[in-house]
N, C-alpha and C. Protein backbone atom coordinates (compact mmCIF):
# COMPACT_ATOMS: atom_id res chain seq x y z
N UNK A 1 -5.96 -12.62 -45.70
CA UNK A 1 -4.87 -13.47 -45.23
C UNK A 1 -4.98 -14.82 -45.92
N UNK A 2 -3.85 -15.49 -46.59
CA UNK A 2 -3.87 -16.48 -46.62
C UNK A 2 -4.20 -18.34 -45.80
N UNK A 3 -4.19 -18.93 -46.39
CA UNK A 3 -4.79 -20.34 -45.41
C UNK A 3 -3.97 -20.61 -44.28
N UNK A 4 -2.42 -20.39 -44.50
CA UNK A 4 -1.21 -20.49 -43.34
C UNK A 4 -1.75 -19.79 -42.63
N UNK A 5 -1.92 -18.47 -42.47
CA UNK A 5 -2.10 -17.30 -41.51
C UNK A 5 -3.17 -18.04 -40.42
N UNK A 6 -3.95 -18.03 -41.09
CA UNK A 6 -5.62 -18.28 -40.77
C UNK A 6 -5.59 -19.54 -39.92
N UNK A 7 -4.65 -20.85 -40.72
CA UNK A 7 -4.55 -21.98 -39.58
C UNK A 7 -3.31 -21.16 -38.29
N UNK A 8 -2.46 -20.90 -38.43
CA UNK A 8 -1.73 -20.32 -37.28
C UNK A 8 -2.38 -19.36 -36.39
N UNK A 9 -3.54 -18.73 -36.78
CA UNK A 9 -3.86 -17.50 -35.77
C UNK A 9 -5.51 -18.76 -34.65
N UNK A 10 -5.44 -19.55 -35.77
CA UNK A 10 -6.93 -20.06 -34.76
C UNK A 10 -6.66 -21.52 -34.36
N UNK A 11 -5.23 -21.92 -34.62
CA UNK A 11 -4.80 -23.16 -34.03
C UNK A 11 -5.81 -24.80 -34.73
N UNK A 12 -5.81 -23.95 -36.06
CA UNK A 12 -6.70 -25.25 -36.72
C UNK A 12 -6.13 -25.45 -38.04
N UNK A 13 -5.33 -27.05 -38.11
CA UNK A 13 -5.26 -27.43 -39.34
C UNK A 13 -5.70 -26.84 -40.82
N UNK A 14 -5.29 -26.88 -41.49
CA UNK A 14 -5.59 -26.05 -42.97
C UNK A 14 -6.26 -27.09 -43.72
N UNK A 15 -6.14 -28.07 -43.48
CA UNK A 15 -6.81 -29.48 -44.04
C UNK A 15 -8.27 -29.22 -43.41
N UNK A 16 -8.58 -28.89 -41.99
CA UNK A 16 -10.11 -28.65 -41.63
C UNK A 16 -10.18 -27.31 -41.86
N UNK A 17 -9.52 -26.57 -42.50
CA UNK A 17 -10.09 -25.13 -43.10
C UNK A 17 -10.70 -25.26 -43.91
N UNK A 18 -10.06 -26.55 -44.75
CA UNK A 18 -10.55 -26.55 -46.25
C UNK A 18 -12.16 -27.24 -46.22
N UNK A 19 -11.78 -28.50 -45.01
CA UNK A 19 -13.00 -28.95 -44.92
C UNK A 19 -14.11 -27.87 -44.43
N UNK A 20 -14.27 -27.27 -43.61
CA UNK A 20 -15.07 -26.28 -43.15
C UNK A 20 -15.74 -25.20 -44.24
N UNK A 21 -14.55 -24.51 -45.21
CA UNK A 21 -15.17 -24.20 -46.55
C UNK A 21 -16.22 -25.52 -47.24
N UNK A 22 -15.69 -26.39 -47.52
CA UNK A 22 -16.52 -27.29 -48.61
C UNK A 22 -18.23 -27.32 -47.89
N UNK A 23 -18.05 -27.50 -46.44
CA UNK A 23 -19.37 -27.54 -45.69
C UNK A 23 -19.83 -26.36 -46.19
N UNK A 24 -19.30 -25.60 -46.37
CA UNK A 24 -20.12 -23.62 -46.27
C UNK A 24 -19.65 -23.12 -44.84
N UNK A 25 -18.82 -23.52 -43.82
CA UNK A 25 -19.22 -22.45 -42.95
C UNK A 25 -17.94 -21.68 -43.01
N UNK A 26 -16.98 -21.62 -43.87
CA UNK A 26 -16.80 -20.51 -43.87
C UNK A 26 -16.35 -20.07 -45.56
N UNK A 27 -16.36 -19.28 -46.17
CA UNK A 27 -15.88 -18.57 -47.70
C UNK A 27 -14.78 -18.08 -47.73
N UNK A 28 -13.87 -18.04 -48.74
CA UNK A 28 -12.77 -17.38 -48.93
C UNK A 28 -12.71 -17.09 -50.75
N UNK A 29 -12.04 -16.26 -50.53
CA UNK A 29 -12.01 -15.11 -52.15
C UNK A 29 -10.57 -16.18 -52.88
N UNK A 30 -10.56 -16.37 -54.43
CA UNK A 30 -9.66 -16.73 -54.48
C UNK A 30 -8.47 -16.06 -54.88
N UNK A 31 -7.43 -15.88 -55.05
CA UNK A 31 -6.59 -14.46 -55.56
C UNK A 31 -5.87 -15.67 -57.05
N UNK A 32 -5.69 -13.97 -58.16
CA UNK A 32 -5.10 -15.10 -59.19
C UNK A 32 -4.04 -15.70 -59.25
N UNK A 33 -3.16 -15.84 -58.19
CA UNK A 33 -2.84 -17.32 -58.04
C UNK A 33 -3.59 -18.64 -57.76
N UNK A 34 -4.76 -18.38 -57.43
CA UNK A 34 -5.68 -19.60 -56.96
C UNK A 34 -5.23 -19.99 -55.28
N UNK A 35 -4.25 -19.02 -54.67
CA UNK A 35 -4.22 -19.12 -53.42
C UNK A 35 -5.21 -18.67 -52.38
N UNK A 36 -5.76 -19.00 -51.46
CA UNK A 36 -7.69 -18.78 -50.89
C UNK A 36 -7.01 -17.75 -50.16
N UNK A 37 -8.41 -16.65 -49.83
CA UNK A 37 -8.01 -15.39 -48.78
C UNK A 37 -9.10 -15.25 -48.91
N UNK A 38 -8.71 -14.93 -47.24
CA UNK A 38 -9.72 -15.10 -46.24
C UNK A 38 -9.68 -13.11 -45.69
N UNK A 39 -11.01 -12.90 -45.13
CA UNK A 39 -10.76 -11.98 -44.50
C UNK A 39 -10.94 -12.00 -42.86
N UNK A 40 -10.71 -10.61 -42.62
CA UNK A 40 -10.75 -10.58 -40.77
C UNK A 40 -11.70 -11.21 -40.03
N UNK A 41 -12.45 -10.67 -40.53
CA UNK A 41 -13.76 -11.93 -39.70
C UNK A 41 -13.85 -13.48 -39.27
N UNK A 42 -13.32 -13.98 -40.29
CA UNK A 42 -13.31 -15.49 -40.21
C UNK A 42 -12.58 -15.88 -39.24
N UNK A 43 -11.42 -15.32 -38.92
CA UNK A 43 -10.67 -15.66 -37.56
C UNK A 43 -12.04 -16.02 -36.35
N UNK A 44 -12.66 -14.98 -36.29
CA UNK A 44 -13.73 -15.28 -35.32
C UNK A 44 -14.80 -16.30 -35.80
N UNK A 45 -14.66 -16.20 -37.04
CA UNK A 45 -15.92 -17.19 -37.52
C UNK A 45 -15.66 -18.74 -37.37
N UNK A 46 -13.86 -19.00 -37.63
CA UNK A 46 -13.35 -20.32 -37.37
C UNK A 46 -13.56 -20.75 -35.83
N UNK A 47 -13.22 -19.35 -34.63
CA UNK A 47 -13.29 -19.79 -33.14
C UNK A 47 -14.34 -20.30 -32.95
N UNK A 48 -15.87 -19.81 -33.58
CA UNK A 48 -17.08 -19.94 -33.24
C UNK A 48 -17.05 -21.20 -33.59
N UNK A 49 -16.92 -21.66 -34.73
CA UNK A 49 -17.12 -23.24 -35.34
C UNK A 49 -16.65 -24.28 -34.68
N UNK A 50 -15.44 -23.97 -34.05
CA UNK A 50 -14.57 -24.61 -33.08
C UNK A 50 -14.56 -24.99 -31.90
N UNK A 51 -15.59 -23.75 -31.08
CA UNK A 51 -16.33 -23.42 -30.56
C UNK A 51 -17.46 -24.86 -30.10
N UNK A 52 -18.02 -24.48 -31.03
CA UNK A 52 -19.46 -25.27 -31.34
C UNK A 52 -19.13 -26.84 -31.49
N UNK A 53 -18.50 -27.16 -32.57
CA UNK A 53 -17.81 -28.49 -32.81
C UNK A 53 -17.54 -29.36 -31.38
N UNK A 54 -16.68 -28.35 -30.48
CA UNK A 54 -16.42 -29.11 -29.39
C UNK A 54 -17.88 -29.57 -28.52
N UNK A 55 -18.13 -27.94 -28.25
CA UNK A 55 -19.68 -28.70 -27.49
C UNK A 55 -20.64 -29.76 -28.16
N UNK A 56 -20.28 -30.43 -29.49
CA UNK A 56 -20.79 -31.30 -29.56
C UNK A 56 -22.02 -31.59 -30.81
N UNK A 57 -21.54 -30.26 -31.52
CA UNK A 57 -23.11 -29.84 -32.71
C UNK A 57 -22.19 -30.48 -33.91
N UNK A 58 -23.35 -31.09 -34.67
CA UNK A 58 -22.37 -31.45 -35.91
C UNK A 58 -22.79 -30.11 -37.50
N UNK A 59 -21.70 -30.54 -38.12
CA UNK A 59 -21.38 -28.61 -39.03
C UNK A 59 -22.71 -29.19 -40.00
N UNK A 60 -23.82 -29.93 -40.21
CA UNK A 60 -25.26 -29.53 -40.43
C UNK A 60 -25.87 -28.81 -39.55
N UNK A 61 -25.99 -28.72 -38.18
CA UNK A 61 -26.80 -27.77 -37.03
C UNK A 61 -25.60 -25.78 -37.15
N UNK A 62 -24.42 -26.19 -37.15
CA UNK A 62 -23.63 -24.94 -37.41
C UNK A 62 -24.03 -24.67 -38.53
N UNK A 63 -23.98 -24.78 -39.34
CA UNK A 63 -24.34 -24.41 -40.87
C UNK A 63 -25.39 -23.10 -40.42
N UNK A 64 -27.12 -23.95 -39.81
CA UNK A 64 -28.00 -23.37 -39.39
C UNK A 64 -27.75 -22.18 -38.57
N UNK A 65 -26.96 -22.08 -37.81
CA UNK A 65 -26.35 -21.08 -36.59
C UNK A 65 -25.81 -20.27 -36.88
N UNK A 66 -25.18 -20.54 -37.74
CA UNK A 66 -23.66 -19.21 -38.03
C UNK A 66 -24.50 -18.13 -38.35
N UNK A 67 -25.56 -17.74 -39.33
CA UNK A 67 -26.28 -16.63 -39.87
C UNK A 67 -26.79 -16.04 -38.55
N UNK A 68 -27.05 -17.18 -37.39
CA UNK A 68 -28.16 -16.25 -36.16
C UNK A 68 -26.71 -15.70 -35.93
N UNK A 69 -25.38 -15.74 -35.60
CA UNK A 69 -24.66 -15.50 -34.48
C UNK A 69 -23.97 -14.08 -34.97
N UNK A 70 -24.54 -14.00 -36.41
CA UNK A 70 -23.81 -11.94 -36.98
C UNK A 70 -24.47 -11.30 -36.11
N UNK A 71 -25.76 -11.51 -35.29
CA UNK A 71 -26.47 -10.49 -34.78
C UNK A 71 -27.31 -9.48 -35.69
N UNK A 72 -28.73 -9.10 -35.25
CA UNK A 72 -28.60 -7.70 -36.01
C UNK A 72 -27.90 -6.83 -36.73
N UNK A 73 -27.89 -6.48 -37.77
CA UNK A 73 -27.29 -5.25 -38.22
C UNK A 73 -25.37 -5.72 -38.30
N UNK A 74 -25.23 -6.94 -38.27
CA UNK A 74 -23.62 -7.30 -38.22
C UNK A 74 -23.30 -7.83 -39.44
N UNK A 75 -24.57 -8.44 -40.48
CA UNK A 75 -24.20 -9.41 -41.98
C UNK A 75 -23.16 -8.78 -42.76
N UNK A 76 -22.12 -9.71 -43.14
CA UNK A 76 -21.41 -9.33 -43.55
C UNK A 76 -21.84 -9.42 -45.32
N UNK A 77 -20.86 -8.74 -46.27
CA UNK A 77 -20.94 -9.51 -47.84
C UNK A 77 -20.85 -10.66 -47.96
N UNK A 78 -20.32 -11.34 -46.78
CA UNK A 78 -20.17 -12.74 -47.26
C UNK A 78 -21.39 -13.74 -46.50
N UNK A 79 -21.78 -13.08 -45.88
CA UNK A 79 -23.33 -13.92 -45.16
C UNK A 79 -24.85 -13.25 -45.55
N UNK A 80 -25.30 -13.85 -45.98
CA UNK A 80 -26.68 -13.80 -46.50
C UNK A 80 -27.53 -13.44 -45.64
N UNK A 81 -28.28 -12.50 -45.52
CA UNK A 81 -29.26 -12.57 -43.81
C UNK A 81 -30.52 -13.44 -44.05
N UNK A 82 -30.92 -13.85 -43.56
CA UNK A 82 -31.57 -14.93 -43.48
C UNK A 82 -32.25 -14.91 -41.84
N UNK A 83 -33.90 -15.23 -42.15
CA UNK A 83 -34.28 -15.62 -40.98
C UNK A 83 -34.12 -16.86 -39.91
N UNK A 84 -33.52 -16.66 -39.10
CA UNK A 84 -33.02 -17.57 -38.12
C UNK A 84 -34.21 -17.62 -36.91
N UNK A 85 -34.25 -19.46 -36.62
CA UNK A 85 -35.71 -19.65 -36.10
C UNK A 85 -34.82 -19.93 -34.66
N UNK A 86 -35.51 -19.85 -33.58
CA UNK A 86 -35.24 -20.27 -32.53
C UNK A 86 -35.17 -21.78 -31.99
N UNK A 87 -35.89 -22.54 -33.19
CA UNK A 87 -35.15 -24.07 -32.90
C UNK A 87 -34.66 -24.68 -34.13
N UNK A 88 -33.58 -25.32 -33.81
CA UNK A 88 -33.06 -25.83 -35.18
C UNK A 88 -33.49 -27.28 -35.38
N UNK A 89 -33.66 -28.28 -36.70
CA UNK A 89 -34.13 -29.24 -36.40
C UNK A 89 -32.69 -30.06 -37.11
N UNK A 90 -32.53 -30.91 -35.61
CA UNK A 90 -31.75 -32.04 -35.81
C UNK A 90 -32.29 -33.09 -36.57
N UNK A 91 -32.91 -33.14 -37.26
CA UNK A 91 -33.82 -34.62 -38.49
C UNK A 91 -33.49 -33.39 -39.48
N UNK A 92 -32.97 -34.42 -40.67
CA UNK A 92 -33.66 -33.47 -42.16
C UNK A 92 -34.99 -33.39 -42.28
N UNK A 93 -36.04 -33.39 -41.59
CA UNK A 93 -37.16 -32.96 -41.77
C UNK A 93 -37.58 -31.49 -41.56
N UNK A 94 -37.18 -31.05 -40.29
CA UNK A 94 -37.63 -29.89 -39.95
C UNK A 94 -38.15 -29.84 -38.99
């Protein structure tokens, strides 16, 4: 689906779509028009971010999260599996 679709189905600006890509949390394929597409998933992947954002996490702590929240056995091609720790550290230290 294109960026229209994607802001109309999750009630979020296309301007913070774009921002949300540049962070990483979410990817889109480009088609050769250079128009972005997105697939099915991300609908849920934008709620989650949206989600999160409100309760108050800033998209460095989401960044960290999104990989725990595929679950087991859910990684998609577009998410890397990666070990996810049970605390995240709010300092760039760790």
């Amino acid at each position: 689906m294109r960026i229209g679709e994607l802001s109309q189905r999750t009630g979020t600006p296309r301007r913070l779509l774009r921002y949300y890509e540049e962070q990483g949390l979410i990817v889109s394929d480009r088609c050769a028009n250079g128009y972005r597409a997105y697939d099915e998933p991300t609908v849920d992947r934008v709620l989650q971010i949206r989600g999160l954002l409100d309760a108050g996490l800033p998209t460095r702590i989401i960044r960290q999260i999104l990989p725990c929240l595929n679950g087991p056995g859910r990684s998609t091609s577009r998410t890397r599996p990666r070990r996810c720790s049970p605390r995240w550290s709010t300092s760039g230290t760790g």
